[in-house]
Each structure stands twice: as C-alpha cells, then as structure tokens.
PDB file of N, CA and C in Angstrom:
ATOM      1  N   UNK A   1    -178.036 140.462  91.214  1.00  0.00           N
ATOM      2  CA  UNK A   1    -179.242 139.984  90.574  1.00  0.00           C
ATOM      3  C   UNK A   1    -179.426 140.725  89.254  1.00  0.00           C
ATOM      4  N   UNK A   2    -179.459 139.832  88.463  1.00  0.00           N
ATOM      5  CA  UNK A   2    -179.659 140.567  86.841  1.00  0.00           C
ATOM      6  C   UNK A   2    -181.327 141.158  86.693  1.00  0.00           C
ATOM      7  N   UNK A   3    -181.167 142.204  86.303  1.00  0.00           N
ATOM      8  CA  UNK A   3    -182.621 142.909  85.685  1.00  0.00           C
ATOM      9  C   UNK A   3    -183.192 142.529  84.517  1.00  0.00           C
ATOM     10  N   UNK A   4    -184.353 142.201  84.772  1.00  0.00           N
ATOM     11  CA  UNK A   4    -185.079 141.792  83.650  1.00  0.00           C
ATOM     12  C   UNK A   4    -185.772 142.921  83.116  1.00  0.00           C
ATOM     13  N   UNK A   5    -185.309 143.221  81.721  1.00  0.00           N
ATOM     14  CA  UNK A   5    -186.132 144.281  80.825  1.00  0.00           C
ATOM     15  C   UNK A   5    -187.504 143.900  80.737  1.00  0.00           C
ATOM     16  N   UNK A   6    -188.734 144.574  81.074  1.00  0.00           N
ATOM     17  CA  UNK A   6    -189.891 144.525  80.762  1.00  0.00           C
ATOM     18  C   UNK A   6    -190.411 145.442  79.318  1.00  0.00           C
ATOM     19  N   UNK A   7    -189.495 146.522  79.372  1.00  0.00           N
ATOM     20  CA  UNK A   7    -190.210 147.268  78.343  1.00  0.00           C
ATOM     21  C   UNK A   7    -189.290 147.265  76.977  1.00  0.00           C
ATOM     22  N   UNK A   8    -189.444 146.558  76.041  1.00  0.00           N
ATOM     23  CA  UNK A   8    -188.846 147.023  74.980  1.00  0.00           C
ATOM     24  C   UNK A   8    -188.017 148.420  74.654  1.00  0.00           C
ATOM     25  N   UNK A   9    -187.937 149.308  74.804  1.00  0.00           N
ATOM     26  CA  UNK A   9    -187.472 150.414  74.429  1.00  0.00           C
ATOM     27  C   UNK A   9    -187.186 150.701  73.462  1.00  0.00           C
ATOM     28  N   UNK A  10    -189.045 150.651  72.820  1.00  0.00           N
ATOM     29  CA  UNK A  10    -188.403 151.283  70.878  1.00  0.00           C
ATOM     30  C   UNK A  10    -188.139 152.659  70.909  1.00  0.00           C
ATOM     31  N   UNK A  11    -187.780 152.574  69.055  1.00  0.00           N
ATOM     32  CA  UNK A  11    -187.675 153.765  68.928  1.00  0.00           C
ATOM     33  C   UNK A  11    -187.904 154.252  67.533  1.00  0.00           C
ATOM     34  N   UNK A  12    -188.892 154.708  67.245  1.00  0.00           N
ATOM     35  CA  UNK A  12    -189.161 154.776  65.976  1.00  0.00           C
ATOM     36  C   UNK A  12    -188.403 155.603  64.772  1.00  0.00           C
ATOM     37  N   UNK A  13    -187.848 154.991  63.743  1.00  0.00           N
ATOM     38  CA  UNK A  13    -187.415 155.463  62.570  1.00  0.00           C
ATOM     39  C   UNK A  13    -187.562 155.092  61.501  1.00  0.00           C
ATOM     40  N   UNK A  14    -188.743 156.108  60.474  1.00  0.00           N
ATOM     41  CA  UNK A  14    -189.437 155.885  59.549  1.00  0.00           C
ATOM     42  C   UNK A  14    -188.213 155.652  58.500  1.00  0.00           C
ATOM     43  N   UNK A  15    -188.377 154.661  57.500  1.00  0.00           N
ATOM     44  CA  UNK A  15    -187.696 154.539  56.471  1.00  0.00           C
ATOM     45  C   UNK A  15    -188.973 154.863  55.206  1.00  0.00           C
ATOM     46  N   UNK A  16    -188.370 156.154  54.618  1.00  0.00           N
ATOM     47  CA  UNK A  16    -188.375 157.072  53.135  1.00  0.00           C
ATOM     48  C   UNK A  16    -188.392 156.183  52.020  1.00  0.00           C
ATOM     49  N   UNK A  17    -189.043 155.922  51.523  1.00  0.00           N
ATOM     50  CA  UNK A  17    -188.334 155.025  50.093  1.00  0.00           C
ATOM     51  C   UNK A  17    -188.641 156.298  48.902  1.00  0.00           C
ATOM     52  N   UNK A  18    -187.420 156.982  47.976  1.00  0.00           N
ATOM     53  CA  UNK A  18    -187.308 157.606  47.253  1.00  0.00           C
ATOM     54  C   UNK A  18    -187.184 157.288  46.210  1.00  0.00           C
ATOM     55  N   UNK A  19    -187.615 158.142  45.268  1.00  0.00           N
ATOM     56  CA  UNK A  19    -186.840 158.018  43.773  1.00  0.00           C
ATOM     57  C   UNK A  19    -185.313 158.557  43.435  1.00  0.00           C
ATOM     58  N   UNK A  20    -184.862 159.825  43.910  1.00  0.00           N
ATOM     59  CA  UNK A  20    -184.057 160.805  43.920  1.00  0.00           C
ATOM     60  C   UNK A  20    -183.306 160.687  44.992  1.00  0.00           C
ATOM     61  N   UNK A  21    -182.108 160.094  45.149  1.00  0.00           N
ATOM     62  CA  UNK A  21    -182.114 159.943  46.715  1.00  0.00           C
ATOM     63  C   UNK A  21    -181.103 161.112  47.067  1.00  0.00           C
ATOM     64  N   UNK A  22    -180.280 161.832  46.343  1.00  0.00           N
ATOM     65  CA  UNK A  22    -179.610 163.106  46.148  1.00  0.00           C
ATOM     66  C   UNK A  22    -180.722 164.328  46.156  1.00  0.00           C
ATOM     67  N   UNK A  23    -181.658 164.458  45.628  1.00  0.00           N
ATOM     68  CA  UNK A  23    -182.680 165.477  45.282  1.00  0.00           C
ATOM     69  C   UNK A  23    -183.204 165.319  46.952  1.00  0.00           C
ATOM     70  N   UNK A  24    -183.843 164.063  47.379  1.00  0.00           N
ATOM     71  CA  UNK A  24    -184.415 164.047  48.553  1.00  0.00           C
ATOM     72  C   UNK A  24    -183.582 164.491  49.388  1.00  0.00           C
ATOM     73  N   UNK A  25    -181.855 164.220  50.083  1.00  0.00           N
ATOM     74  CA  UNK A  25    -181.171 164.276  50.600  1.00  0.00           C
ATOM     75  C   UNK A  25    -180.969 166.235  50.576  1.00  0.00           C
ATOM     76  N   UNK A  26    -181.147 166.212  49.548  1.00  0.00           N
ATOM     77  CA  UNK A  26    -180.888 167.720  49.499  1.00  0.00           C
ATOM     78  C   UNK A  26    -182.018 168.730  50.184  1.00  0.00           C
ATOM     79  N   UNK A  27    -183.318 167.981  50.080  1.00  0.00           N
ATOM     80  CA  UNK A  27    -184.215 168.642  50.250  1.00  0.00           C
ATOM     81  C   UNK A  27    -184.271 168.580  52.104  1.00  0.00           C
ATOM     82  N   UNK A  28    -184.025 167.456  52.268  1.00  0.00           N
ATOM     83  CA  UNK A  28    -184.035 166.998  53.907  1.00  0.00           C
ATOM     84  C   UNK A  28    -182.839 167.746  54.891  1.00  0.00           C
ATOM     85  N   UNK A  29    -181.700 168.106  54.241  1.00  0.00           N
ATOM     86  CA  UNK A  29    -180.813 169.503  54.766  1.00  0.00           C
ATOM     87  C   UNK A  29    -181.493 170.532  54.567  1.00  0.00           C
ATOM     88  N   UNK A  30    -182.228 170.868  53.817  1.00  0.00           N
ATOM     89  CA  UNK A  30    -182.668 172.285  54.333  1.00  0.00           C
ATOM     90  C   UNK A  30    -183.499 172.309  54.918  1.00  0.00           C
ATOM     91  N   UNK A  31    -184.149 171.252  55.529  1.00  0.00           N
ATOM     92  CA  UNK A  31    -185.013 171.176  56.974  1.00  0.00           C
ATOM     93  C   UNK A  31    -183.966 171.054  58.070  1.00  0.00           C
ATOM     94  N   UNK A  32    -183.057 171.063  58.268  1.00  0.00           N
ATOM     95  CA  UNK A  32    -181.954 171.088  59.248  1.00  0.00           C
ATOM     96  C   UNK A  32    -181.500 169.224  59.446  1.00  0.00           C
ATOM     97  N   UNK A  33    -181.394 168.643  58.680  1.00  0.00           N
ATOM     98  CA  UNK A  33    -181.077 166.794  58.732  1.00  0.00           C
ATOM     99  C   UNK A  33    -179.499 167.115  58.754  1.00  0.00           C
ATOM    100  N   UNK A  34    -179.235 166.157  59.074  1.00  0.00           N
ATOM    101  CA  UNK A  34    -177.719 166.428  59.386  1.00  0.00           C
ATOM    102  C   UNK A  34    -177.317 164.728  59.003  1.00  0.00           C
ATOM    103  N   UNK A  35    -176.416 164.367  58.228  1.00  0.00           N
ATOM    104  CA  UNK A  35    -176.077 162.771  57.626  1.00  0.00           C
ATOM    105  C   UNK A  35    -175.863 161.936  59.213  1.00  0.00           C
ATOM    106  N   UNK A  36    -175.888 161.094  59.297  1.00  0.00           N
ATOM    107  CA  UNK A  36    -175.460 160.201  60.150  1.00  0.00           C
ATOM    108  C   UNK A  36    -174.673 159.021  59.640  1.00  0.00           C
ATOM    109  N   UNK A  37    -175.234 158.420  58.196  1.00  0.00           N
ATOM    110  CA  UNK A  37    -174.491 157.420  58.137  1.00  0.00           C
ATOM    111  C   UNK A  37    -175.145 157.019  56.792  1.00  0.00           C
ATOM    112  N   UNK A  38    -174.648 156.308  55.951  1.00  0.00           N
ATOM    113  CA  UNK A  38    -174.847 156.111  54.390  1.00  0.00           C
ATOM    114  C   UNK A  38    -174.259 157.457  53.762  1.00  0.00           C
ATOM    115  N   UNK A  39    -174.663 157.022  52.570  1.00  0.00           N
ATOM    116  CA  UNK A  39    -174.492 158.028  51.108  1.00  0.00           C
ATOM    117  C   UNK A  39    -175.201 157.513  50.071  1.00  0.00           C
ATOM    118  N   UNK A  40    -174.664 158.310  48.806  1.00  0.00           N
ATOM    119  CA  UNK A  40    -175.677 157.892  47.916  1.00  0.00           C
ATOM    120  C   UNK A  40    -175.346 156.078  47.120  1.00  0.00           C
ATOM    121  N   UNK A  41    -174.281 156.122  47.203  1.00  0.00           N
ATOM    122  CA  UNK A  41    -173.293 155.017  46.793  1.00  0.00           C
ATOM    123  C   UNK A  41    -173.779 153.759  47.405  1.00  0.00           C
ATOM    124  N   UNK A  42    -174.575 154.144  48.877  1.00  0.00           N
ATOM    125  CA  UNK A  42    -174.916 152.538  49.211  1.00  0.00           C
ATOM    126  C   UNK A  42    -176.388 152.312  49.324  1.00  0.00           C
ATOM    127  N   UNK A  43    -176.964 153.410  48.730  1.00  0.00           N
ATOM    128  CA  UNK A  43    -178.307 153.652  48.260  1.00  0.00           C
ATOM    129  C   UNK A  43    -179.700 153.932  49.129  1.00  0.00           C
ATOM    130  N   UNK A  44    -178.889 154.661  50.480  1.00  0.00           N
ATOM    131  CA  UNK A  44    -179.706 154.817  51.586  1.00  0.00           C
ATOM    132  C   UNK A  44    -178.673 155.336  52.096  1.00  0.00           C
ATOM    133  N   UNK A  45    -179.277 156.383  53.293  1.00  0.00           N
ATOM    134  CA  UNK A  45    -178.927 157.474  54.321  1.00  0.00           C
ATOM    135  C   UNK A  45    -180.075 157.275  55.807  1.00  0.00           C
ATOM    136  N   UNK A  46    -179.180 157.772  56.195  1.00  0.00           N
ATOM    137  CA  UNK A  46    -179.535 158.113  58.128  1.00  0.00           C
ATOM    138  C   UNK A  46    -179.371 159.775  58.293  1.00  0.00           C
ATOM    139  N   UNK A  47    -180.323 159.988  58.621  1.00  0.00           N
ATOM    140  CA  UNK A  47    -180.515 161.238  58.471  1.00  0.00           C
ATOM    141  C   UNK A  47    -180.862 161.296  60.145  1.00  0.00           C
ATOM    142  N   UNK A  48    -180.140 162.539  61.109  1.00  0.00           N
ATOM    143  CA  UNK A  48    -180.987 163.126  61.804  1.00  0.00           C
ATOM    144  C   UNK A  48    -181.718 164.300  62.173  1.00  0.00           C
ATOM    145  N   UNK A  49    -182.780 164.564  62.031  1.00  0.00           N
ATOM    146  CA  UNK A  49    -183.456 165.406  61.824  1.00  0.00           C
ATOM    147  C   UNK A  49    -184.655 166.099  63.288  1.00  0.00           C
ATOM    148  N   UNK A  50    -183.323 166.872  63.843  1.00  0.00           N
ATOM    149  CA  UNK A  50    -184.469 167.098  65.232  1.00  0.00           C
ATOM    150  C   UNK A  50    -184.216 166.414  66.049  1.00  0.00           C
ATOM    151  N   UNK A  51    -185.199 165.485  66.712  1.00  0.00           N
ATOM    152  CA  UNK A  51    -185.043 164.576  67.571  1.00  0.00           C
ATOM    153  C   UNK A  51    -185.697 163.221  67.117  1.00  0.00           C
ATOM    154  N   UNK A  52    -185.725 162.950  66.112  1.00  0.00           N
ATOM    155  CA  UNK A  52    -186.098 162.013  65.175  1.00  0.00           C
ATOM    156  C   UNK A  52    -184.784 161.796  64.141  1.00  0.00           C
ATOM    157  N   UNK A  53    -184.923 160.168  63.705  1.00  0.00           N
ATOM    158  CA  UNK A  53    -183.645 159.510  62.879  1.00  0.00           C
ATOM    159  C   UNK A  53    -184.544 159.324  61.461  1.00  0.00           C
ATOM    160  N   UNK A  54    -184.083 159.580  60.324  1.00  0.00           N
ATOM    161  CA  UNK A  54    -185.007 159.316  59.600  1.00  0.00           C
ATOM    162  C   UNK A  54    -184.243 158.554  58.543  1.00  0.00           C
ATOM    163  N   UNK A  55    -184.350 157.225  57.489  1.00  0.00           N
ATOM    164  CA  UNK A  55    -183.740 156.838  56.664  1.00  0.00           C
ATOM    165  C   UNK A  55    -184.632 157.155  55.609  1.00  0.00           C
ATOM    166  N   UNK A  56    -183.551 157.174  54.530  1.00  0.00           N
ATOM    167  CA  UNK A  56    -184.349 157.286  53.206  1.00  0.00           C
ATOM    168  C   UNK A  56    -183.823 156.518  52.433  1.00  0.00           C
ATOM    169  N   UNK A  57    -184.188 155.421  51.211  1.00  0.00           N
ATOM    170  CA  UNK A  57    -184.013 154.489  50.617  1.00  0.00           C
ATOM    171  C   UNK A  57    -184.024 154.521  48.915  1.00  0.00           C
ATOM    172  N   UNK A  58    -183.179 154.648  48.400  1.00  0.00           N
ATOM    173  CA  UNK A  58    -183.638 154.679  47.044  1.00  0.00           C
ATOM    174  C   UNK A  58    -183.222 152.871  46.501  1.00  0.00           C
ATOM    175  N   UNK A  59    -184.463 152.197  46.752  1.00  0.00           N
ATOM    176  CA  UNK A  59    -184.224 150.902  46.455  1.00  0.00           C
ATOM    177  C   UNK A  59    -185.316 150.310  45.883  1.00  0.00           C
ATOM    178  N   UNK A  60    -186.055 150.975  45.101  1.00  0.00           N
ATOM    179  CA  UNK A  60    -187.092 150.981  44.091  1.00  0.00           C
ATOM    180  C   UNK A  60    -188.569 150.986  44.571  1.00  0.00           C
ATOM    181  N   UNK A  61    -188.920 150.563  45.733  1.00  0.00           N
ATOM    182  CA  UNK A  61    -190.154 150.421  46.716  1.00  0.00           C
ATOM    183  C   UNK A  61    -190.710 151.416  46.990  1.00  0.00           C
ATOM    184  N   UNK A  62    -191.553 151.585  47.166  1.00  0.00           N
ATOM    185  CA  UNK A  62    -192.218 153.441  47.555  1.00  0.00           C
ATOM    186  C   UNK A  62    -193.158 153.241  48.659  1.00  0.00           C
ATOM    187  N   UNK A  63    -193.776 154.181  49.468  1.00  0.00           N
ATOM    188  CA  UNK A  63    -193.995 154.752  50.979  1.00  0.00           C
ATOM    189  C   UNK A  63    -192.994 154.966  51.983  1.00  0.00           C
ATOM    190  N   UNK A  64    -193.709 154.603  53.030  1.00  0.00           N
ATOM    191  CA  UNK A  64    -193.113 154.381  54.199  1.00  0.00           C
ATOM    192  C   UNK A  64    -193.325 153.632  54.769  1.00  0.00           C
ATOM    193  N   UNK A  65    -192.172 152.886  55.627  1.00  0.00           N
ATOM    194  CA  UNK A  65    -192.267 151.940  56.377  1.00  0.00           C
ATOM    195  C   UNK A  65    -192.019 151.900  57.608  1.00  0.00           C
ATOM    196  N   UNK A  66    -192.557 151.735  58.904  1.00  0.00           N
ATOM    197  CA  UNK A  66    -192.222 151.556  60.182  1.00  0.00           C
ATOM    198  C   UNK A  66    -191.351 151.448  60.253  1.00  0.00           C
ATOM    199  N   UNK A  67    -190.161 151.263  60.798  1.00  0.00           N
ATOM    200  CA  UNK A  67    -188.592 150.623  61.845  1.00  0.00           C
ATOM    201  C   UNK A  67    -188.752 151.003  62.798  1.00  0.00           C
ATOM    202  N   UNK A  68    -188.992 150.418  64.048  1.00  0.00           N
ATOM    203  CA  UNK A  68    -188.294 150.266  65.310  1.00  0.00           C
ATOM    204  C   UNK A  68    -187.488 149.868  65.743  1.00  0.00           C
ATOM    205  N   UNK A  69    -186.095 150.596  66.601  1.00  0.00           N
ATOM    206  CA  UNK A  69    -185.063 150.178  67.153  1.00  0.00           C
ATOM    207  C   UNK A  69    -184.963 149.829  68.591  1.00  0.00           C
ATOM    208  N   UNK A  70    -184.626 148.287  68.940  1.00  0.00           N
ATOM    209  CA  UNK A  70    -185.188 147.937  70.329  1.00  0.00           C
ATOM    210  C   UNK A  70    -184.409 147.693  71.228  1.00  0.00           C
ATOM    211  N   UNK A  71    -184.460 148.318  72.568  1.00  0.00           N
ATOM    212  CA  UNK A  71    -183.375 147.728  73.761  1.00  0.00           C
ATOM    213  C   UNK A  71    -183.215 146.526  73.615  1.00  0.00           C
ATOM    214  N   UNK A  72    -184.557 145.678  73.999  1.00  0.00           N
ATOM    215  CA  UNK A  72    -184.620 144.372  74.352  1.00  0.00           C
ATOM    216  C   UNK A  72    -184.213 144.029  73.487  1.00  0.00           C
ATOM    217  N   UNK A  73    -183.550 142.442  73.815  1.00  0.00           N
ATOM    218  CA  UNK A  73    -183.290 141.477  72.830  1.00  0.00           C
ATOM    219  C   UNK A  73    -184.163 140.753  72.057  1.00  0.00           C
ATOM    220  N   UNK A  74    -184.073 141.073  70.507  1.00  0.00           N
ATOM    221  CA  UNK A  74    -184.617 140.537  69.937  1.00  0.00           C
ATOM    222  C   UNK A  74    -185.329 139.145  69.813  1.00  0.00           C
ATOM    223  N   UNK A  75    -184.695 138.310  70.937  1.00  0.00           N
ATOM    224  CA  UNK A  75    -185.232 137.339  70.521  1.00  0.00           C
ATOM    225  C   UNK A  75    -186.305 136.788  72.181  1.00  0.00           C
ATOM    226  N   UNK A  76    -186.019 137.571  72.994  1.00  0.00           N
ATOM    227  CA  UNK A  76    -187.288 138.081  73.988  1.00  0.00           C
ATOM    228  C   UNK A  76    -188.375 139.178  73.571  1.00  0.00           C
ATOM    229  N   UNK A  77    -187.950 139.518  72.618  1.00  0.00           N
ATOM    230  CA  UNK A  77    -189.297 140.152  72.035  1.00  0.00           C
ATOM    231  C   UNK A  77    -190.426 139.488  71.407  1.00  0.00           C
ATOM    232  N   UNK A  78    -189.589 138.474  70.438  1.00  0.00           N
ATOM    233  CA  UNK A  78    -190.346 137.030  69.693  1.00  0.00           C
ATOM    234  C   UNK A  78    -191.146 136.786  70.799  1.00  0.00           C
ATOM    235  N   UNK A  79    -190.438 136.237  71.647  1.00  0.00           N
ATOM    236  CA  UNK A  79    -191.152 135.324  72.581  1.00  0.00           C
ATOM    237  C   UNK A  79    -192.620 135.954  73.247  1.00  0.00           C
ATOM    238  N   UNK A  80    -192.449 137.140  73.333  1.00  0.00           N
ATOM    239  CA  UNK A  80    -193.306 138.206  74.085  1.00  0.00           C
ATOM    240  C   UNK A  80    -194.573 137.813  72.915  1.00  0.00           C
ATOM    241  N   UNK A  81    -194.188 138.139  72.135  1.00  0.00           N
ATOM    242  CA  UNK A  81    -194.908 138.814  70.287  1.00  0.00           C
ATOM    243  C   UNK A  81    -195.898 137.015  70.546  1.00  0.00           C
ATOM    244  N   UNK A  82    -195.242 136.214  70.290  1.00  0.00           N
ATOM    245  CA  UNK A  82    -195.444 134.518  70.127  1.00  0.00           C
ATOM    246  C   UNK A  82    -196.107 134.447  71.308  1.00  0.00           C
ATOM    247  N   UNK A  83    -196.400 134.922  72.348  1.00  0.00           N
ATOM    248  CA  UNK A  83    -197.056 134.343  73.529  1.00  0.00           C
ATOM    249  C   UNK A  83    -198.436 135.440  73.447  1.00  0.00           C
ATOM    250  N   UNK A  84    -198.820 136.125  72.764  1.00  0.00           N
ATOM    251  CA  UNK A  84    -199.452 137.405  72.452  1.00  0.00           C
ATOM    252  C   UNK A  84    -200.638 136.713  71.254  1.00  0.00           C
ATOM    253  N   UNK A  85    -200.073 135.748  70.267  1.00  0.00           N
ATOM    254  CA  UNK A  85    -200.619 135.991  69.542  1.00  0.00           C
ATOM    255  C   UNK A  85    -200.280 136.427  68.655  1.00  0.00           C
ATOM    256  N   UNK A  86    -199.185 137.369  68.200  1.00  0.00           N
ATOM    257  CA  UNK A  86    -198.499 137.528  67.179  1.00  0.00           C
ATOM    258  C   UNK A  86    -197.337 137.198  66.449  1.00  0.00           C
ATOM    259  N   UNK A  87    -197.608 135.902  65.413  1.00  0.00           N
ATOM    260  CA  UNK A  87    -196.538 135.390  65.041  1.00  0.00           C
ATOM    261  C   UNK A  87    -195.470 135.993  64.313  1.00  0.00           C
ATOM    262  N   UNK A  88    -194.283 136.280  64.433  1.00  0.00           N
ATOM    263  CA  UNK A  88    -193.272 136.912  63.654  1.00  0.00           C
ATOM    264  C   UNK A  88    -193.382 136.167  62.029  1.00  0.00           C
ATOM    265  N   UNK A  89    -193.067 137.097  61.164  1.00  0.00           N
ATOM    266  CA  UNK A  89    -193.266 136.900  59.858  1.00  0.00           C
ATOM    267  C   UNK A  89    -192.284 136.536  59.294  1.00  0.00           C
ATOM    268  N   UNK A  90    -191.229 137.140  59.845  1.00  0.00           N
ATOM    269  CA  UNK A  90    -189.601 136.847  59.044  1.00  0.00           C
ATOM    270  C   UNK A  90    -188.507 137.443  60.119  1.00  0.00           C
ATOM    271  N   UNK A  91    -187.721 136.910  60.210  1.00  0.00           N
ATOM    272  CA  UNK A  91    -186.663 137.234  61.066  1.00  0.00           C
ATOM    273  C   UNK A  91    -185.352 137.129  59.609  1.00  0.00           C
ATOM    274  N   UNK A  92    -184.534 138.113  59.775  1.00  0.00           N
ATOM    275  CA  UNK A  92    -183.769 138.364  58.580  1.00  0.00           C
ATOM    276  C   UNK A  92    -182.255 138.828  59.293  1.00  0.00           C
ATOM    277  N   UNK A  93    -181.196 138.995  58.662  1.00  0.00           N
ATOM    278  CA  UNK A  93    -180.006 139.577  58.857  1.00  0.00           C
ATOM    279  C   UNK A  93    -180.039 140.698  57.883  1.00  0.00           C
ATOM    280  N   UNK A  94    -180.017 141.510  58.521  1.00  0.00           N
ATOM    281  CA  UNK A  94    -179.952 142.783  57.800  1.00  0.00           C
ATOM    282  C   UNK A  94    -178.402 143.471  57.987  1.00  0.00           C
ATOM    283  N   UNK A  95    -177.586 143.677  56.300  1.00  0.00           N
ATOM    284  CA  UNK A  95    -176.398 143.921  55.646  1.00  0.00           C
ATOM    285  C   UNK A  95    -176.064 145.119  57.103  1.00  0.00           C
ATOM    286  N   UNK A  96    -177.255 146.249  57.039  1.00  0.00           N
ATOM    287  CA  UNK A  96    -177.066 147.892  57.321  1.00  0.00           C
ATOM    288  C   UNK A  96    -177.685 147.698  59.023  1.00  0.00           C
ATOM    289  N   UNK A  97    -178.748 147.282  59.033  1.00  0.00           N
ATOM    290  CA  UNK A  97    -179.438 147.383  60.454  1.00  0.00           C
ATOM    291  C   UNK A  97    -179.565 146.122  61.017  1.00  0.00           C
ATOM    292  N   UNK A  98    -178.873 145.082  61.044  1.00  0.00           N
ATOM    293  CA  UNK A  98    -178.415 143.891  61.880  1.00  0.00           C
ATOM    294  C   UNK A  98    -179.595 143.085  61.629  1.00  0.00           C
ATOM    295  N   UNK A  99    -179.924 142.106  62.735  1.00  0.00           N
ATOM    296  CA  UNK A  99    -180.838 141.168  63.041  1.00  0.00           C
ATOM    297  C   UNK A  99    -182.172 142.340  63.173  1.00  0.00           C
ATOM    298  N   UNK A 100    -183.317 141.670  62.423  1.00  0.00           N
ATOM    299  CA  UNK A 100    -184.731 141.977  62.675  1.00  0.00           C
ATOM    300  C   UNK A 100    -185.415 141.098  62.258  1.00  0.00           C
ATOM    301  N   UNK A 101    -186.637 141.572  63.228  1.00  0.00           N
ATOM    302  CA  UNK A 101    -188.182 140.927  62.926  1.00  0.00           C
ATOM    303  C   UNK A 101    -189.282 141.490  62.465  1.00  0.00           C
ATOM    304  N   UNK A 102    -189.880 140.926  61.264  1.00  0.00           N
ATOM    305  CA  UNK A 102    -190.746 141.355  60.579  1.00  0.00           C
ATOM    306  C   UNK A 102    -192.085 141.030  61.106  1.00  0.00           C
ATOM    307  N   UNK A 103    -193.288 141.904  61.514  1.00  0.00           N
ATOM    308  CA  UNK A 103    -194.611 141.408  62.457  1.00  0.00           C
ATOM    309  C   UNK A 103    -195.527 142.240  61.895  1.00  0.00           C
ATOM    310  N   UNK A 104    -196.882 141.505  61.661  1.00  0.00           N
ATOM    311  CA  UNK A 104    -197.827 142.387  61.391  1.00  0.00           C
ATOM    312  C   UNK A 104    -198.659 142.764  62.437  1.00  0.00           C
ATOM    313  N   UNK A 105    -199.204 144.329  62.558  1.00  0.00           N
ATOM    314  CA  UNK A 105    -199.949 144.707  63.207  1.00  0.00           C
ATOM    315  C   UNK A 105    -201.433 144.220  63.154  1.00  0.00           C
ATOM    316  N   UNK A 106    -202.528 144.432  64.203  1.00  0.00           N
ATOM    317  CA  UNK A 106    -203.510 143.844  64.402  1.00  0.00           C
ATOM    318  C   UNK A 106    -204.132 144.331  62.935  1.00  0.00           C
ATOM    319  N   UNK A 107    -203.908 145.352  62.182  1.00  0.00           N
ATOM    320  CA  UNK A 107    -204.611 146.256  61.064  1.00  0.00           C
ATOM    321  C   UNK A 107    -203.875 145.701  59.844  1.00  0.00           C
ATOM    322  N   UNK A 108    -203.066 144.702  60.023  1.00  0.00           N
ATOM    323  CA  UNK A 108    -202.506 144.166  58.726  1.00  0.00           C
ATOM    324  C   UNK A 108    -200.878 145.261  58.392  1.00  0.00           C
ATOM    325  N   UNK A 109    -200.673 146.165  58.987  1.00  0.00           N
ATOM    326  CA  UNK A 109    -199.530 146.712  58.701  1.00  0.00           C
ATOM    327  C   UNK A 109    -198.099 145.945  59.016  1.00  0.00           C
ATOM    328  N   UNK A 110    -197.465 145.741  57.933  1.00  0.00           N
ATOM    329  CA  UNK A 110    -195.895 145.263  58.608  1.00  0.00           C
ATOM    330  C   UNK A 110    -195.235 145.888  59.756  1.00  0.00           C
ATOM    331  N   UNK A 111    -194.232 146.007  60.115  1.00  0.00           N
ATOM    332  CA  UNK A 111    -193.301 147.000  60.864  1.00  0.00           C
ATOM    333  C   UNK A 111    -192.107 145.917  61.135  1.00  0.00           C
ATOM    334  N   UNK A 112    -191.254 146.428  60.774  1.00  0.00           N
ATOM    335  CA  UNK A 112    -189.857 145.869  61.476  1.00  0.00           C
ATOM    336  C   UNK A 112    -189.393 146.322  62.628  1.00  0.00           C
ATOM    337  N   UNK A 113    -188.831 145.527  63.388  1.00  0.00           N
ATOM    338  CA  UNK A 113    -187.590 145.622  64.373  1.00  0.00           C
ATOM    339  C   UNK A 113    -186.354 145.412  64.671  1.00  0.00           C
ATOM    340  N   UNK A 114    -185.554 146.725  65.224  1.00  0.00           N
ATOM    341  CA  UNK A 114    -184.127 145.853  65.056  1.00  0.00           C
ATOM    342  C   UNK A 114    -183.602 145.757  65.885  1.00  0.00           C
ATOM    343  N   UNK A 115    -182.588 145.586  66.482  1.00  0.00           N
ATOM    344  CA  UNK A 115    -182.169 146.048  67.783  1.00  0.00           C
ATOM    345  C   UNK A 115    -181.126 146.860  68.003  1.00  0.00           C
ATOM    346  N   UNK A 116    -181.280 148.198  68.821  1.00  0.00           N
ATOM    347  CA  UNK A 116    -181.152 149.109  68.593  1.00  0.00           C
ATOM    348  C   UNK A 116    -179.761 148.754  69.469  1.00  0.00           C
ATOM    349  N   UNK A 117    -178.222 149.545  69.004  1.00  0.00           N
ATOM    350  CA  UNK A 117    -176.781 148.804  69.727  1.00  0.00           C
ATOM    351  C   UNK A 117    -177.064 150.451  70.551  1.00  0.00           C
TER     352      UNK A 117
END
C-alpha cells in the first residue's frame, strides 16, 4: 500500500539578492558558509551556513525572498493550495532550482516553492 504524504516537508532557504556577490560571498565565509553549489560566473551561490542553506543572487533585485524546498510533489501541493483558497500565481521551470510555484501569502507576501530532490 503506497503512503500518502500529508505533510509537505518544507524547508526554508532564504534567497540574498546582492550587489557584490564576491564581497557578499566573502563576507558569508567568515561566518563559517561553506559553497555548495554556484559561483560567481553563474551569478548566484548555495551557501551552507550552520544548519540553514542560504542563496545569494546577484541578479539586480534586492531583499529577500522566501524559497521553500518541498518533499511533496509539487503538483499535490497546487491542489492542496487550490482547494484552500489559494490560487498559485505562476508555476515556472526554473534553469537552477527545477519546477516551482509562485503563491501569495494571506499578507500579500510571495514565496516560492520547489521541490526539494
């Protein structure tokens, strides 16, 4: 009998949007970040830092932005989100972090999701 996931299993990883993405990168090793994946060349990094993943973006945009990375399948999450009341905003292919969904929170905040491999 197959198990049905009830709980999503996010996982939150704030994406950085920088100016400096070498200056930032530099600054984020001497908090103990350790690379995971990017460089400066593809204009974003994966940083882990602790027990937290952190990306940083030098792609002209500034704050921060939510990412959640999700067990469930993305497209039982829709359905969850759509039966809730909350319509998905954009569903996209993402080059670096695969398939996601773009949803606004009850407070008007975006947040993406991706699904986490």
């Amino acid at each position: 009998m197959a198990v049905v996931r009830t709980d999503p299993g996010l996982q939150l990883r704030p994406v950085v949007h920088v100016s400096d993405l070498g200056a930032s990168l530099a600054f984020y090793e001497l908090l103990g970040a350790e690379l995971i994946h990017g460089g400066a060349d593809s204009g974003w990094v994966l940083l882990q830092l602790g027990t937290v993943q952190l990306v940083l973006a030098a792609d002209g945009a500034t704050g921060v932005d939510l990412h959640f990375g999700a067990a469930m399948p993305l497209e039982q999450l829709e359905r969850r989100l759509h039966r809730a009341g909350y319509p998905v905003a954009e569903v996209a292919i993402g080059r670096d972090f695969g398939d996601q969904l773009r949803v606004r929170t009850p407070d008007g905040f975006d947040i993406t999701i991706s699904r986490r491999e």
